[in-house]
PDB file of N, CA and C in Angstrom:
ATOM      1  N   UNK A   1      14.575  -0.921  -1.889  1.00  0.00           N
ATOM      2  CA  UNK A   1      13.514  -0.458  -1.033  1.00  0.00           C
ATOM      3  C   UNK A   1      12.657   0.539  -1.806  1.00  0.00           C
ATOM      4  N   UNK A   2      11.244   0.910  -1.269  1.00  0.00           N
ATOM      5  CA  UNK A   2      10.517   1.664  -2.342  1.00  0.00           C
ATOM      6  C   UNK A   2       9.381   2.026  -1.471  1.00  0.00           C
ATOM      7  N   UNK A   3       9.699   3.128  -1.394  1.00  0.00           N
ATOM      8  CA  UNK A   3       8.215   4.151  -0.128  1.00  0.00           C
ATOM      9  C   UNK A   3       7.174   4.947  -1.044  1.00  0.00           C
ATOM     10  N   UNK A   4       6.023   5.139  -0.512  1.00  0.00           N
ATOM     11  CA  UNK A   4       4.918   5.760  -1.231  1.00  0.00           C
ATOM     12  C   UNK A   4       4.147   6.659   0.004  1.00  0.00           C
ATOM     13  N   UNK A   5       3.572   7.762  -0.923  1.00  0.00           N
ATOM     14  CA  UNK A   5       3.160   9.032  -0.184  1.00  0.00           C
ATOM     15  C   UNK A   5       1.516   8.147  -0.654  1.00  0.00           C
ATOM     16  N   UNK A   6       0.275   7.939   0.275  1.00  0.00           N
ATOM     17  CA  UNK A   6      -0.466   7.710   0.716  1.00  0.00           C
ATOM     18  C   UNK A   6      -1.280   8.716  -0.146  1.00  0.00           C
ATOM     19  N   UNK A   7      -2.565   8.496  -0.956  1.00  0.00           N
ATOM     20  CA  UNK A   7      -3.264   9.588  -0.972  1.00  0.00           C
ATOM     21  C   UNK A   7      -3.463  10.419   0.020  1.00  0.00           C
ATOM     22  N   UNK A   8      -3.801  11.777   0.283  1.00  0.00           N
ATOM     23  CA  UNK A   8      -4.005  12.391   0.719  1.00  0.00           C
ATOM     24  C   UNK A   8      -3.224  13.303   1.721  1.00  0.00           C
ATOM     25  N   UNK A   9      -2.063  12.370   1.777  1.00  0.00           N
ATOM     26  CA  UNK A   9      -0.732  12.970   3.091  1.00  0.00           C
ATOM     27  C   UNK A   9       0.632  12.850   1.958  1.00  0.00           C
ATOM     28  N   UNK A  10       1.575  13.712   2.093  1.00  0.00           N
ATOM     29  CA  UNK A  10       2.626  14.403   1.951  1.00  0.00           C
ATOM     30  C   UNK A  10       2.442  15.033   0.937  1.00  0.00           C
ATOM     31  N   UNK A  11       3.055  14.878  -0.542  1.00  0.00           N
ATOM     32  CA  UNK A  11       2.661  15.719  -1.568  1.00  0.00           C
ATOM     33  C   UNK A  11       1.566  15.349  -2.444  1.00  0.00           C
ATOM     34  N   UNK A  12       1.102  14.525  -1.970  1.00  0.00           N
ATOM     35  CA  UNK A  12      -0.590  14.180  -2.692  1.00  0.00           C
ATOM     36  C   UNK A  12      -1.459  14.268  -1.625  1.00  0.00           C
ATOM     37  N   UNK A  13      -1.656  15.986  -1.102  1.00  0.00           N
ATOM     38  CA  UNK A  13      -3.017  16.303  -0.578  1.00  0.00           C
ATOM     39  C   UNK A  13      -3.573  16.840  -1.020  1.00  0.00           C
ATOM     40  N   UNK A  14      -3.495  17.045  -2.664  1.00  0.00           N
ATOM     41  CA  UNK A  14      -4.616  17.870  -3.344  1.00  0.00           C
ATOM     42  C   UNK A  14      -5.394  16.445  -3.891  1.00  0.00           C
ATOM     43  N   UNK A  15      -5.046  15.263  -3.813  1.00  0.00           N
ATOM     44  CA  UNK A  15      -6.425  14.118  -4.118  1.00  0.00           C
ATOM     45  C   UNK A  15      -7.759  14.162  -2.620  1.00  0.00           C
ATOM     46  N   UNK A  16      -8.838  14.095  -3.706  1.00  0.00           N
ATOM     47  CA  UNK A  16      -9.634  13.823  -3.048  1.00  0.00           C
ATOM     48  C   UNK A  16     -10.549  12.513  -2.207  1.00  0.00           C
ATOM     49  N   UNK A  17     -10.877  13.009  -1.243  1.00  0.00           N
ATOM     50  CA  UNK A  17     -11.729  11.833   0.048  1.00  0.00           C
ATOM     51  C   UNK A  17     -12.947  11.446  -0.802  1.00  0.00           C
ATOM     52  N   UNK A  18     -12.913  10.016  -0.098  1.00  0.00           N
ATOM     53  CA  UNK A  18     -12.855   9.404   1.326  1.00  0.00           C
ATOM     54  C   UNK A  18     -11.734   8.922   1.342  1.00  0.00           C
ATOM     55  N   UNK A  19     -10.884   9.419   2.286  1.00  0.00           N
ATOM     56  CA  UNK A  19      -9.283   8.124   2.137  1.00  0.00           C
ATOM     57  C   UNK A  19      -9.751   7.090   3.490  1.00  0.00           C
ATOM     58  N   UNK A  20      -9.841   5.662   2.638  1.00  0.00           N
ATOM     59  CA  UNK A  20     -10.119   4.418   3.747  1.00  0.00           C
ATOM     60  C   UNK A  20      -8.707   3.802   3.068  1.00  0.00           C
ATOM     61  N   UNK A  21      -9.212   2.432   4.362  1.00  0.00           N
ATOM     62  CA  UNK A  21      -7.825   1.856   3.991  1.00  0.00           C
ATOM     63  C   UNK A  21      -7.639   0.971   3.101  1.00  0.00           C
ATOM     64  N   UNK A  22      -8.843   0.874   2.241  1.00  0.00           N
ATOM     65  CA  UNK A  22      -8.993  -0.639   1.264  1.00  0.00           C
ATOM     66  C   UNK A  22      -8.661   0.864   0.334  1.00  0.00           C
ATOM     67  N   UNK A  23      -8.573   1.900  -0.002  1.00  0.00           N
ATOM     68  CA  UNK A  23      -8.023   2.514  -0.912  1.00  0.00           C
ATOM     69  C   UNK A  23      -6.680   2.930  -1.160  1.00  0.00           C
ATOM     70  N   UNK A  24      -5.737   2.896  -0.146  1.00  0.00           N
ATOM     71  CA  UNK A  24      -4.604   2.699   1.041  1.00  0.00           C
ATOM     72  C   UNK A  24      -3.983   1.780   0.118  1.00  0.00           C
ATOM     73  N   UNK A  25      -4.985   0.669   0.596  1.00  0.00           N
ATOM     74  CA  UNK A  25      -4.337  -0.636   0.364  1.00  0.00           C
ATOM     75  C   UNK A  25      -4.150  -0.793  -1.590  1.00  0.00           C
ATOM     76  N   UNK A  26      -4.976  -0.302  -2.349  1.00  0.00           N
ATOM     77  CA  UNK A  26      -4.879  -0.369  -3.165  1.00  0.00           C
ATOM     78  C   UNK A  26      -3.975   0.369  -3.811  1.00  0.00           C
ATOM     79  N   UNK A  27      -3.664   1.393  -3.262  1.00  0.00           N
ATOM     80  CA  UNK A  27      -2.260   1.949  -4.067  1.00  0.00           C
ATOM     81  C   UNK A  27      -1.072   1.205  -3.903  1.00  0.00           C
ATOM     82  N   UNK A  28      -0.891   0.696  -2.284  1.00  0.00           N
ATOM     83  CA  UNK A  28       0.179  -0.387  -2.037  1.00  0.00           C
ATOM     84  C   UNK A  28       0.157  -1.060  -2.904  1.00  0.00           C
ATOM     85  N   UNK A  29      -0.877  -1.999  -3.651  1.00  0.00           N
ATOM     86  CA  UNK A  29      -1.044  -2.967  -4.606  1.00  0.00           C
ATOM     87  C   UNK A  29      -0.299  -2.375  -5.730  1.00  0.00           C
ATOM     88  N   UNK A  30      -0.992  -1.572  -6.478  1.00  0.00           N
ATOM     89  CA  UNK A  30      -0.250  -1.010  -7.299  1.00  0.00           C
ATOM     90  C   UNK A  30       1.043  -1.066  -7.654  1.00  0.00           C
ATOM     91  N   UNK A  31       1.394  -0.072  -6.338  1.00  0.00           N
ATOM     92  CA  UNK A  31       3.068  -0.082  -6.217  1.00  0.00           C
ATOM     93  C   UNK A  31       3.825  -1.267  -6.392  1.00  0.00           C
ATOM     94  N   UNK A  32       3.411  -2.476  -5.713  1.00  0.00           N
ATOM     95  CA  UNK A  32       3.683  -3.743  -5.536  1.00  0.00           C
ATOM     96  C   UNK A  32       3.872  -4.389  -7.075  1.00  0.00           C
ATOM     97  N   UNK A  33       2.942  -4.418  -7.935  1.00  0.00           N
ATOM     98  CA  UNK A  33       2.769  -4.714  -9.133  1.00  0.00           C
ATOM     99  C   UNK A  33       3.604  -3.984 -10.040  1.00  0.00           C
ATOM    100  N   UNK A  34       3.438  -2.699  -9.792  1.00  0.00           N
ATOM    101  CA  UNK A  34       4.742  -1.803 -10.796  1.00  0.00           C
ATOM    102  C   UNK A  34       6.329  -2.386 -10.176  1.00  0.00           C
ATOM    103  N   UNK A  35       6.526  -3.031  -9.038  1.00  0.00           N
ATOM    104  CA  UNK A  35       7.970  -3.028  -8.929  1.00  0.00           C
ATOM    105  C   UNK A  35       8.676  -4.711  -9.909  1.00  0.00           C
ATOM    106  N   UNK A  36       6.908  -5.330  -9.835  1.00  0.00           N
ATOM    107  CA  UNK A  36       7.714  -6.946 -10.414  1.00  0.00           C
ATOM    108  C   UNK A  36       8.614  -7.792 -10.112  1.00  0.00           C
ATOM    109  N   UNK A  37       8.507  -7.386  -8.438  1.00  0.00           N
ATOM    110  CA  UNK A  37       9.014  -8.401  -8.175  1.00  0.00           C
ATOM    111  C   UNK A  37       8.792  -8.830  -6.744  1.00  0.00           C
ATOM    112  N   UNK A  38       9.487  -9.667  -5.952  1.00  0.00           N
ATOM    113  CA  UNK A  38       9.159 -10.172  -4.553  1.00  0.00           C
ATOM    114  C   UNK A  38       8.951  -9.142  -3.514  1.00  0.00           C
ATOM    115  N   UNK A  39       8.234  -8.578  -2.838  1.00  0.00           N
ATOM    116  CA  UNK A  39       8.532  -7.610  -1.581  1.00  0.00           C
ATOM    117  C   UNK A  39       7.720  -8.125  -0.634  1.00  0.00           C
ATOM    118  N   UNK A  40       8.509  -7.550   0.488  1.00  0.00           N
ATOM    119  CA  UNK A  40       8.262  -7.682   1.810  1.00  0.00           C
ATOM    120  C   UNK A  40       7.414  -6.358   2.436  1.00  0.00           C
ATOM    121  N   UNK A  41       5.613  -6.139   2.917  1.00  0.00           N
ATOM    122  CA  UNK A  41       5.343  -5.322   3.115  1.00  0.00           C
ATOM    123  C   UNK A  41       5.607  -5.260   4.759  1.00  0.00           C
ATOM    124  N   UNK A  42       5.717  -3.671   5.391  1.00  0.00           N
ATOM    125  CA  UNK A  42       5.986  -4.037   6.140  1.00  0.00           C
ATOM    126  C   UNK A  42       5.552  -2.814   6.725  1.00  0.00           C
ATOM    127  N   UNK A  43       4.434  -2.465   7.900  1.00  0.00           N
ATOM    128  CA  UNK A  43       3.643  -1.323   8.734  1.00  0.00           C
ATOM    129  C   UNK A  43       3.503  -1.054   9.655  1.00  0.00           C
ATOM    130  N   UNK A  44       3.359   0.030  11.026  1.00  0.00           N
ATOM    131  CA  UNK A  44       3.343   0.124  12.094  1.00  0.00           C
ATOM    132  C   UNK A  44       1.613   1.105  12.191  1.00  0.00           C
ATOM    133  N   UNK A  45       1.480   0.977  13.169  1.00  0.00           N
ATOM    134  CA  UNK A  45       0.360   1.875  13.445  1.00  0.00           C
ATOM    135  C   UNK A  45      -0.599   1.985  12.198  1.00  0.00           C
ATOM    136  N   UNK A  46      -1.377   3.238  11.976  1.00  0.00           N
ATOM    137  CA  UNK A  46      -2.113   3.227  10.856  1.00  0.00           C
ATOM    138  C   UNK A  46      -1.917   2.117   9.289  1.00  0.00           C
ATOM    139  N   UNK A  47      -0.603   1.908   9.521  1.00  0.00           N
ATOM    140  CA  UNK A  47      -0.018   1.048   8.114  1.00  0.00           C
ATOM    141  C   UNK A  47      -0.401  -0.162   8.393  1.00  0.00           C
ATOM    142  N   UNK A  48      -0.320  -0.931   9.548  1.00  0.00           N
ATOM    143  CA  UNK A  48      -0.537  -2.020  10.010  1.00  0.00           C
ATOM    144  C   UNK A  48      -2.032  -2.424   8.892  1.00  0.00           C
ATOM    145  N   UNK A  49      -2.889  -2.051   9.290  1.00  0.00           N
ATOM    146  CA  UNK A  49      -4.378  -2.627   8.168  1.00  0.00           C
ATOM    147  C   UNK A  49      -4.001  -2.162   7.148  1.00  0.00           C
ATOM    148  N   UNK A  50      -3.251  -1.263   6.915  1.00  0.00           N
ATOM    149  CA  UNK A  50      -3.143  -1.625   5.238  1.00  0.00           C
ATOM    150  C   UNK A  50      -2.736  -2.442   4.361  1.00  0.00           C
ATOM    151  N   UNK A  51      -1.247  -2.948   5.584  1.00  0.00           N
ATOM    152  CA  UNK A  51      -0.455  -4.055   4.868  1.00  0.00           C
ATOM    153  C   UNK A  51      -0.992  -5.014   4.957  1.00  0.00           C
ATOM    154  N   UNK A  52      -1.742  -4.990   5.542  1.00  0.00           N
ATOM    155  CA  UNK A  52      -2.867  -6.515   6.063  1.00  0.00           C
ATOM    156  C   UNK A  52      -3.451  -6.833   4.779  1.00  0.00           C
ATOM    157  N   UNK A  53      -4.253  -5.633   4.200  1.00  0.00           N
ATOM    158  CA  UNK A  53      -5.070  -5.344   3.523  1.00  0.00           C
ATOM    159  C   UNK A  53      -4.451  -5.194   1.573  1.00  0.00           C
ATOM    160  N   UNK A  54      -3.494  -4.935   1.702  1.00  0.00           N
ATOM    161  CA  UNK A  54      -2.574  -5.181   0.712  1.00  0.00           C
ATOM    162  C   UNK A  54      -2.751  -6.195  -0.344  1.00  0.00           C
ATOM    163  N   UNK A  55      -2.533  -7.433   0.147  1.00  0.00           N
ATOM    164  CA  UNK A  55      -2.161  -8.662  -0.364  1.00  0.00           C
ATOM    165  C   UNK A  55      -3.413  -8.529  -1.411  1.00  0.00           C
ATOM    166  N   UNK A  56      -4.608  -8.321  -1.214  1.00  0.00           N
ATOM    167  CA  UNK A  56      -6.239  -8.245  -1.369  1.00  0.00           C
ATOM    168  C   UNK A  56      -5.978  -7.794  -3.103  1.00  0.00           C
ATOM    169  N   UNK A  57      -4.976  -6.465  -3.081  1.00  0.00           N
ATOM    170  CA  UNK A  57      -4.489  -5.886  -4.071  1.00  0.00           C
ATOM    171  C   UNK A  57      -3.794  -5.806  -4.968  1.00  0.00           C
ATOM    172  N   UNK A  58      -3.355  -6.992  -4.607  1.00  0.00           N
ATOM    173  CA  UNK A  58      -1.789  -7.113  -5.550  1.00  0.00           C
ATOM    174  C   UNK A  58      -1.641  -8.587  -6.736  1.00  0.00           C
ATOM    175  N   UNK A  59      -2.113  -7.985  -8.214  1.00  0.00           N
ATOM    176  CA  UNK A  59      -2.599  -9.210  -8.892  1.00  0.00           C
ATOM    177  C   UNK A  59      -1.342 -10.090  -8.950  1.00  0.00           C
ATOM    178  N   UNK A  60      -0.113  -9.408  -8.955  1.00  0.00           N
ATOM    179  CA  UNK A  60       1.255 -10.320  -9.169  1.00  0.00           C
ATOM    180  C   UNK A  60       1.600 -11.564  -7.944  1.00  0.00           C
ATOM    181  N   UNK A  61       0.930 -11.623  -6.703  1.00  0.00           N
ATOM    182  CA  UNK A  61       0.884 -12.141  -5.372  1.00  0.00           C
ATOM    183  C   UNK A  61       2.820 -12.517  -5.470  1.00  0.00           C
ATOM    184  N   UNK A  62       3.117 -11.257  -4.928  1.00  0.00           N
ATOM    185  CA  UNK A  62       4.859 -10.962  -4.908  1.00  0.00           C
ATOM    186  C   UNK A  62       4.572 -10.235  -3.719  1.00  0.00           C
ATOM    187  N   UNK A  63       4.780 -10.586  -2.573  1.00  0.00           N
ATOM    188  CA  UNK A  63       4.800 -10.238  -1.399  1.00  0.00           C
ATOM    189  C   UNK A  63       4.568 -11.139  -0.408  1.00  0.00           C
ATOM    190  N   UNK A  64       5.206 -10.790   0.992  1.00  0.00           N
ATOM    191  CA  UNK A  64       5.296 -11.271   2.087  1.00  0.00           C
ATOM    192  C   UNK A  64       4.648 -10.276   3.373  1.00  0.00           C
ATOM    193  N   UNK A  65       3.805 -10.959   3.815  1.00  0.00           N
ATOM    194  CA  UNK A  65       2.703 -10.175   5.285  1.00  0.00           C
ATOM    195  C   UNK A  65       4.089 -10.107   6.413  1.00  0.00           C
ATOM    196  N   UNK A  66       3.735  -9.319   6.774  1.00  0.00           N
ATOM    197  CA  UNK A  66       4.682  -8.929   8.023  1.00  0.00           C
ATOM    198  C   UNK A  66       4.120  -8.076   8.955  1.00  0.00           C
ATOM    199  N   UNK A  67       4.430  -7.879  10.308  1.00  0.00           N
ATOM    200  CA  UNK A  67       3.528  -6.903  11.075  1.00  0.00           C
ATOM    201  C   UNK A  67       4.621  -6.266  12.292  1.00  0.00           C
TER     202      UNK A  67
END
């Protein structure tokens, strides 16, 4: 399993705005790509469009939409 602090909320609130969610989504990507391998994204509330938005991001396409 593998969790990430969001720009701007928990210990990365000294990065700076605009935090949207296609930027959101692009760190998910990231993350996704650094792990190399299959994952399952998976969001409630605010996370929900990101994980949506995710896939958009992720050049390795190693993931599964879930809601």
């Amino acid at each position: 399993m593998a969790q990430l602090e969001l720009e701007g909320l928990g210990e990365r609130t000294d990065a700076g705005g605009p935090f949207t969610f296609d930027r959101f989504a692009a760190d998910v990507g990231s993350v996704v790509d650094a792990l190399g391998k299959p994952v399952v994204l998976v969001g409630q509330s605010m996370a929900a469009p990101i994980v949506e938005l995710g896939p958009q991001h992720v050049r390795t396409r190693r993931w599964v939409w879930c809601w």
